[in-house]
PDB file of N, CA and C in Angstrom:
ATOM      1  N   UNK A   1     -10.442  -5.042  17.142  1.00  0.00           N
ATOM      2  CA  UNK A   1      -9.500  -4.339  16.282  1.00  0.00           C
ATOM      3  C   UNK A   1     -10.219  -3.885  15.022  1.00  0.00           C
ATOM      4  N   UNK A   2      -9.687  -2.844  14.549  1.00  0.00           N
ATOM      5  CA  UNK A   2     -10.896  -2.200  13.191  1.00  0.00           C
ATOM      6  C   UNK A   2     -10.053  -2.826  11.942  1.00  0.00           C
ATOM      7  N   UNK A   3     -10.919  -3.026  10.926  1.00  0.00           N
ATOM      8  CA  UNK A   3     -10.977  -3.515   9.754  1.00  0.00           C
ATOM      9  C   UNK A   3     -10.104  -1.927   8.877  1.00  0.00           C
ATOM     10  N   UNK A   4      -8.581  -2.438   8.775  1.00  0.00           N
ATOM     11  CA  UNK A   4      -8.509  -1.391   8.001  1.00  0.00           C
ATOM     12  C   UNK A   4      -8.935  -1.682   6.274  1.00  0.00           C
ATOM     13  N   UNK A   5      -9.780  -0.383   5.634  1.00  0.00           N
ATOM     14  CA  UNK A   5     -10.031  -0.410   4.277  1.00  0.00           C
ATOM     15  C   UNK A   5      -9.222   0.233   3.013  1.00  0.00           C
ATOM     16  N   UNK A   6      -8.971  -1.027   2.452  1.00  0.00           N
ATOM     17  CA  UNK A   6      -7.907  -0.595   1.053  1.00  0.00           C
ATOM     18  C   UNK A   6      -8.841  -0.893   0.136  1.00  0.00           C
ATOM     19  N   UNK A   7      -8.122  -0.716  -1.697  1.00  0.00           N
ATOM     20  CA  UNK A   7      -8.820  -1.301  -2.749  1.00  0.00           C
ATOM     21  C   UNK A   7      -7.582  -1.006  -3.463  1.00  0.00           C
ATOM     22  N   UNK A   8      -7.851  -1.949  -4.318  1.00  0.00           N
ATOM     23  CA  UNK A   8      -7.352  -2.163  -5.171  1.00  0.00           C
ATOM     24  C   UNK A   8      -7.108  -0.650  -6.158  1.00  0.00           C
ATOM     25  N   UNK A   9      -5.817  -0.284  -6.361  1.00  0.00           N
ATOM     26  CA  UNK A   9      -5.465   1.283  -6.792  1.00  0.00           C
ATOM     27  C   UNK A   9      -4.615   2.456  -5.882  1.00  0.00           C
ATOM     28  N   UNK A  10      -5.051   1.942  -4.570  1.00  0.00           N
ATOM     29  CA  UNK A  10      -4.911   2.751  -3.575  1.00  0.00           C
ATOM     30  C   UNK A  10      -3.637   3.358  -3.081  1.00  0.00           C
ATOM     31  N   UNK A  11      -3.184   4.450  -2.858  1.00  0.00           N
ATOM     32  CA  UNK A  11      -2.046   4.471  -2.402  1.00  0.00           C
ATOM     33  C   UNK A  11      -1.748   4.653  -1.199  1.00  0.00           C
ATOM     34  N   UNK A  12      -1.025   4.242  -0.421  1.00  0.00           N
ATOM     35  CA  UNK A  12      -1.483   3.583   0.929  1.00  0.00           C
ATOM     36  C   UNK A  12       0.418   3.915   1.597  1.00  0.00           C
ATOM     37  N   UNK A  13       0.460   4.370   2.894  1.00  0.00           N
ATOM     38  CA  UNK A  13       1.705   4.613   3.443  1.00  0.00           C
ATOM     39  C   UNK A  13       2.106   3.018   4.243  1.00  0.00           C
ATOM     40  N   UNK A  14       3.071   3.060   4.457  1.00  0.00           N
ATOM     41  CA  UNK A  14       3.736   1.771   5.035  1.00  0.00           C
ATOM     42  C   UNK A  14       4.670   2.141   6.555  1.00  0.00           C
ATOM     43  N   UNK A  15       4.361   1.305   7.438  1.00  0.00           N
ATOM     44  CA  UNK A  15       5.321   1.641   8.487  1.00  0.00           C
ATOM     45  C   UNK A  15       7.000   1.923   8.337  1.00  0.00           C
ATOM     46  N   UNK A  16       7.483   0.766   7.605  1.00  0.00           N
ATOM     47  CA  UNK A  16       8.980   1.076   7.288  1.00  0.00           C
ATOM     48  C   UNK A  16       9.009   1.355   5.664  1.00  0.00           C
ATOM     49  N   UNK A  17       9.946   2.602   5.680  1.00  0.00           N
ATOM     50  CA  UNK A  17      10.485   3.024   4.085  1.00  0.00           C
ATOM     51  C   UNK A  17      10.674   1.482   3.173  1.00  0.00           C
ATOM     52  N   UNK A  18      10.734   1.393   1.880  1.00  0.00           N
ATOM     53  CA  UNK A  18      11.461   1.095   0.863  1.00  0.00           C
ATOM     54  C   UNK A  18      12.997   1.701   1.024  1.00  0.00           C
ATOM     55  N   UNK A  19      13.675   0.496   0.641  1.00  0.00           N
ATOM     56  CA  UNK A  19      15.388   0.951   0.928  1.00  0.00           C
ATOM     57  C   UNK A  19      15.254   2.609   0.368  1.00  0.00           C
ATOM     58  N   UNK A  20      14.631   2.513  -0.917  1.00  0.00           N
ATOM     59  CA  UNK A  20      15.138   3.750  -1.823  1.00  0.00           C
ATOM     60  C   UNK A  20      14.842   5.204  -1.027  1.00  0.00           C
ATOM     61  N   UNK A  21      13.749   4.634   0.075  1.00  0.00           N
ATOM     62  CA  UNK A  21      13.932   6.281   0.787  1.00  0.00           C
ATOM     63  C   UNK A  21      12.319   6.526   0.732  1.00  0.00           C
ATOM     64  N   UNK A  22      11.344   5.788  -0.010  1.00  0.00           N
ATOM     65  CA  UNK A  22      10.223   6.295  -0.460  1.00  0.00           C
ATOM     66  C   UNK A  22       9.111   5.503   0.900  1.00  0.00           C
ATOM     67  N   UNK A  23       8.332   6.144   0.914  1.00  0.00           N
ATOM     68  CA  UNK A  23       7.202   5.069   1.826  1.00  0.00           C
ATOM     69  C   UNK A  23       5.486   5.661   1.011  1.00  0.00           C
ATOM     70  N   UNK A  24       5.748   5.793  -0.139  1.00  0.00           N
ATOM     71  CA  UNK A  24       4.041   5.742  -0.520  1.00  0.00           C
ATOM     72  C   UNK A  24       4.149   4.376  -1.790  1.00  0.00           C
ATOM     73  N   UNK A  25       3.140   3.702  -1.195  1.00  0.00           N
ATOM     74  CA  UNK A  25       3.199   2.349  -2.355  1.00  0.00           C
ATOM     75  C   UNK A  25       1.932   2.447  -2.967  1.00  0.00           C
ATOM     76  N   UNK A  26       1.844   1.626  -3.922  1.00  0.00           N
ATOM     77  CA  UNK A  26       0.434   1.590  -4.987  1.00  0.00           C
ATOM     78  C   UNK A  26      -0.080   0.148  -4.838  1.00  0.00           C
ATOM     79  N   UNK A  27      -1.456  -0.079  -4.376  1.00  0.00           N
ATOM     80  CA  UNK A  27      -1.603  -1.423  -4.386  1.00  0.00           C
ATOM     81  C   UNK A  27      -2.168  -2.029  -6.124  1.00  0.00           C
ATOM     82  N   UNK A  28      -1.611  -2.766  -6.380  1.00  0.00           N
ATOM     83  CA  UNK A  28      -1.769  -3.547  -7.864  1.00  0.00           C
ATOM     84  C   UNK A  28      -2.391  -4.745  -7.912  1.00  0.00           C
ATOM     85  N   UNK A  29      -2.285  -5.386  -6.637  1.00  0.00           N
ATOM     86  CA  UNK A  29      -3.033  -6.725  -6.679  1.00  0.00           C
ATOM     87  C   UNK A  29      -3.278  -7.328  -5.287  1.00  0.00           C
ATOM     88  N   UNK A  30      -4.264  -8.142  -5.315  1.00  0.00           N
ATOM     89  CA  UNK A  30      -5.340  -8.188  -3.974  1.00  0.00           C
ATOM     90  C   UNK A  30      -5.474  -9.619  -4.316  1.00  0.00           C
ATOM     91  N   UNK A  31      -5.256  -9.904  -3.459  1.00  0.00           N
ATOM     92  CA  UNK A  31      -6.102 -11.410  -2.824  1.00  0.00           C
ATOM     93  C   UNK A  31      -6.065 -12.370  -1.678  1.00  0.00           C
ATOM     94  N   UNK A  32      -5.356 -13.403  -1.632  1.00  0.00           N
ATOM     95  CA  UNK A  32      -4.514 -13.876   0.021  1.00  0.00           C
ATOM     96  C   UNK A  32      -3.113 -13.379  -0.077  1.00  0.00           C
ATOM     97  N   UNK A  33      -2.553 -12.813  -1.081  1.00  0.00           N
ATOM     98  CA  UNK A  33      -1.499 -11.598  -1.045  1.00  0.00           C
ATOM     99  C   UNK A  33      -1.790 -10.518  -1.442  1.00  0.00           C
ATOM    100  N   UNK A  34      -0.756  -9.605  -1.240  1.00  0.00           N
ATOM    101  CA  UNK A  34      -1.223  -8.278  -1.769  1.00  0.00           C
ATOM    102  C   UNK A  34       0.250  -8.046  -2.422  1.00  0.00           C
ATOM    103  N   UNK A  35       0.041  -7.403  -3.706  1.00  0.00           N
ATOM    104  CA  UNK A  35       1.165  -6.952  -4.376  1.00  0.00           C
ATOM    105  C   UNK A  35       1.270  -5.474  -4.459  1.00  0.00           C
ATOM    106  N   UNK A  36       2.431  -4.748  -3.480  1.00  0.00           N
ATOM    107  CA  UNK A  36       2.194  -3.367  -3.798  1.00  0.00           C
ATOM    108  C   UNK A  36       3.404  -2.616  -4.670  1.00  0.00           C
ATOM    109  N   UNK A  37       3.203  -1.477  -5.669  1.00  0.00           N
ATOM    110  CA  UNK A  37       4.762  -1.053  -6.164  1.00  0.00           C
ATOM    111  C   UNK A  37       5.311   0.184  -5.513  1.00  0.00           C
ATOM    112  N   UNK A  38       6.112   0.401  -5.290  1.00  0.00           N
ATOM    113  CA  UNK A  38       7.226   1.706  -4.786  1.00  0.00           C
ATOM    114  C   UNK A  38       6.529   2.805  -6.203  1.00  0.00           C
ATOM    115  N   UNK A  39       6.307   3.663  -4.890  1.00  0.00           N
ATOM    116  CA  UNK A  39       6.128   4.865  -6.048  1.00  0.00           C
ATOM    117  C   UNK A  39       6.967   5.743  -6.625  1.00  0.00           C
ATOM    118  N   UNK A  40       8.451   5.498  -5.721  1.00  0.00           N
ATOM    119  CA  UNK A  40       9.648   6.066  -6.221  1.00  0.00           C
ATOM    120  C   UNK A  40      10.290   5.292  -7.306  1.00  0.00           C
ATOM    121  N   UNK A  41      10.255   4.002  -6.986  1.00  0.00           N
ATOM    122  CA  UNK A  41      11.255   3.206  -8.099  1.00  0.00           C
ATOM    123  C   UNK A  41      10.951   2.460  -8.853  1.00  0.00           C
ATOM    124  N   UNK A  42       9.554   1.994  -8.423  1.00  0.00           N
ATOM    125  CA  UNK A  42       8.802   0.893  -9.513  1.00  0.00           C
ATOM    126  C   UNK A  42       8.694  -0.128  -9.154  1.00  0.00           C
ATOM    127  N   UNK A  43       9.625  -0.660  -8.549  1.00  0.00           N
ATOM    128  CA  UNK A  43       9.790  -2.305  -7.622  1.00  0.00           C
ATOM    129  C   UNK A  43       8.691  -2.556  -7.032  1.00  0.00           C
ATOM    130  N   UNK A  44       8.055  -3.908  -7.289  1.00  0.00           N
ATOM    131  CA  UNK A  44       7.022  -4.262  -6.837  1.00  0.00           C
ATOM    132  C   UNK A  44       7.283  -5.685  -5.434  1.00  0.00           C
ATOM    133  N   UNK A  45       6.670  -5.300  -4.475  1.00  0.00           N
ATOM    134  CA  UNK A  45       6.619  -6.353  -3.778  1.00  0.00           C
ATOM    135  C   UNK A  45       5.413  -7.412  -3.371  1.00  0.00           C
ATOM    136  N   UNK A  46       5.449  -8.570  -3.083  1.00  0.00           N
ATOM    137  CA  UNK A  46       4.175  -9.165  -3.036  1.00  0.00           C
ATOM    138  C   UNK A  46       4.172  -9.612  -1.104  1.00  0.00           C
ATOM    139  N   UNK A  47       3.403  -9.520  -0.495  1.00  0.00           N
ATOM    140  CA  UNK A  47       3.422  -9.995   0.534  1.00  0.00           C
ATOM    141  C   UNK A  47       2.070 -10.462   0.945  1.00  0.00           C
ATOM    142  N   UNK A  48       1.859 -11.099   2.546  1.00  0.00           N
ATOM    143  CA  UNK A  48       0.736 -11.849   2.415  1.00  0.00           C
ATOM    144  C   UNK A  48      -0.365 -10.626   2.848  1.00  0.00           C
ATOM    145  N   UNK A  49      -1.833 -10.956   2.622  1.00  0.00           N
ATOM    146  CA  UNK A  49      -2.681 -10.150   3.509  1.00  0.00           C
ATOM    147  C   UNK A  49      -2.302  -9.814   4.592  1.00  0.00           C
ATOM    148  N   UNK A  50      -2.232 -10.216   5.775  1.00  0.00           N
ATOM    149  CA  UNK A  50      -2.317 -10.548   7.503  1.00  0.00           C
ATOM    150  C   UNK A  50      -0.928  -9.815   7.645  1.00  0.00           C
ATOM    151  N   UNK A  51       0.101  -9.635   6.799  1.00  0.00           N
ATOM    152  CA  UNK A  51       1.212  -8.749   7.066  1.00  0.00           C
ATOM    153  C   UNK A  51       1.169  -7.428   6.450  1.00  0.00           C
ATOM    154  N   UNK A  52       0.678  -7.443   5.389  1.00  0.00           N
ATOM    155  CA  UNK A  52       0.369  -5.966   5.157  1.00  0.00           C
ATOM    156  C   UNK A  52      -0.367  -5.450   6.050  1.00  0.00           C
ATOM    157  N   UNK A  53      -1.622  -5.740   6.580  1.00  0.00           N
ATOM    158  CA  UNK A  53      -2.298  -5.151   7.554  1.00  0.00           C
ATOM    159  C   UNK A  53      -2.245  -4.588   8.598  1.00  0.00           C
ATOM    160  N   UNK A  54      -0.710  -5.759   8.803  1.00  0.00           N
ATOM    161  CA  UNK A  54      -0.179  -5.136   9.743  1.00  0.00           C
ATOM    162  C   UNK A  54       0.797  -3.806   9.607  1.00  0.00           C
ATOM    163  N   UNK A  55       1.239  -3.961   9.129  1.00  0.00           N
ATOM    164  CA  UNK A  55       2.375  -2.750   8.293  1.00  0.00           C
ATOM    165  C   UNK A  55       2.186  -1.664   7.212  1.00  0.00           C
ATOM    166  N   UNK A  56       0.314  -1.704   7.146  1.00  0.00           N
ATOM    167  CA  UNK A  56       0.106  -0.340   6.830  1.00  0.00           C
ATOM    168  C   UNK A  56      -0.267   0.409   7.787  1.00  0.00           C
ATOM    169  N   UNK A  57       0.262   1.856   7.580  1.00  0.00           N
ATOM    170  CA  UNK A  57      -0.464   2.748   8.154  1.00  0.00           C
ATOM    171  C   UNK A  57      -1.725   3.274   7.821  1.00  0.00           C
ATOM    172  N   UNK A  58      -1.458   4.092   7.172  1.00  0.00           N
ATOM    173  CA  UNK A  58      -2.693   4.836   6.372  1.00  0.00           C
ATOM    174  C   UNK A  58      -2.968   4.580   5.034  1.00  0.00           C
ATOM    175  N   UNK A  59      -4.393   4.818   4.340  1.00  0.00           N
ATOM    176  CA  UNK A  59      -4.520   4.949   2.822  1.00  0.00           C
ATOM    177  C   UNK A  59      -4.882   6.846   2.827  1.00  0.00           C
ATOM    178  N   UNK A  60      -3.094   7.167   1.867  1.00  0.00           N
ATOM    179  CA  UNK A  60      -2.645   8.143   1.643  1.00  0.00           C
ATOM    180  C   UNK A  60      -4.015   8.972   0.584  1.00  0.00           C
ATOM    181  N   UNK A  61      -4.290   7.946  -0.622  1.00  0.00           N
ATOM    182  CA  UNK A  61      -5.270   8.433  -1.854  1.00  0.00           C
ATOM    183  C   UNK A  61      -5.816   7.117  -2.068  1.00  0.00           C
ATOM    184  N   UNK A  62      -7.228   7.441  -2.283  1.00  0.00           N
ATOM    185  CA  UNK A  62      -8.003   6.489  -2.518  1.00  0.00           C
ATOM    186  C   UNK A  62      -7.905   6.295  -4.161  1.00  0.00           C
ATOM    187  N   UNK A  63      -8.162   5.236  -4.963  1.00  0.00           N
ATOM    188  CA  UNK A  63      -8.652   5.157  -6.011  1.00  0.00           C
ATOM    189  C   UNK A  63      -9.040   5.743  -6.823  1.00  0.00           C
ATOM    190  N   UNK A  64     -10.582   6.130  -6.281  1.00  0.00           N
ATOM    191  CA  UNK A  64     -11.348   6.929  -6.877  1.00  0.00           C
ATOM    192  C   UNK A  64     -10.928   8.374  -6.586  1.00  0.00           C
ATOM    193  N   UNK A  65     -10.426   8.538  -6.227  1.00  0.00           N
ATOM    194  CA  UNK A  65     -10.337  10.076  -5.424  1.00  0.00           C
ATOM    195  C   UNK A  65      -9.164  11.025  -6.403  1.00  0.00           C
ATOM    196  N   UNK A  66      -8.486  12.447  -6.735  1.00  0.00           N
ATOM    197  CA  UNK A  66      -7.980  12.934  -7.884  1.00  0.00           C
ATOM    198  C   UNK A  66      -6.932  13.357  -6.843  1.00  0.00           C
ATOM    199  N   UNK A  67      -6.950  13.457  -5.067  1.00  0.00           N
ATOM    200  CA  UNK A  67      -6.259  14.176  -4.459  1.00  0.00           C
ATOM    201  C   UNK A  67      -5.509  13.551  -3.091  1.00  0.00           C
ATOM    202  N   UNK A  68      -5.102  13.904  -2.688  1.00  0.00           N
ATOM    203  CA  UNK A  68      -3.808  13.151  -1.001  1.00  0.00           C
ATOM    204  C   UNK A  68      -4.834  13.704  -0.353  1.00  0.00           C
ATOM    205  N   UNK A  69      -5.102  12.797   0.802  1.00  0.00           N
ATOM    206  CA  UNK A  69      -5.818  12.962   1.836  1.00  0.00           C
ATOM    207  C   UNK A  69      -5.555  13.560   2.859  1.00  0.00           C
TER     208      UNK A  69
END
């Protein structure tokens, strides 16, 4: 199975929406959890590594990067 790659900043799509309707999140914090926020509403959620991984799709914008991929 491939190593999907995030970092810390990243904005990254999710398999299921946020209630509010939105599915691009911001990752804010990294470690044996990951804390990501709704880019529509602000709400931040924390969940573990091994489930985010599972339940991301794609990284939408990298960090470093000025543009959507």
């Amino acid at each position: 199975m491939e190593q999907r790659q995030f970092e810390l900043g990243d904005i990254v799509q999710m398999k299921k929406p946020h209630p509010c309707g939105a599915n691009e999140w911001k990752v804010i914090r990294m470690g044996a959890d990951i804390r990501i926020k709704c880019i529509k509403c602000d709400r931040s959620v924390m969940i573990p590594r091994s489930q985010f991984e599972r339940q991301m799709k794609k990284v939408l914008q990298r960090a470093d990067e000025g543009e959507l991929a």
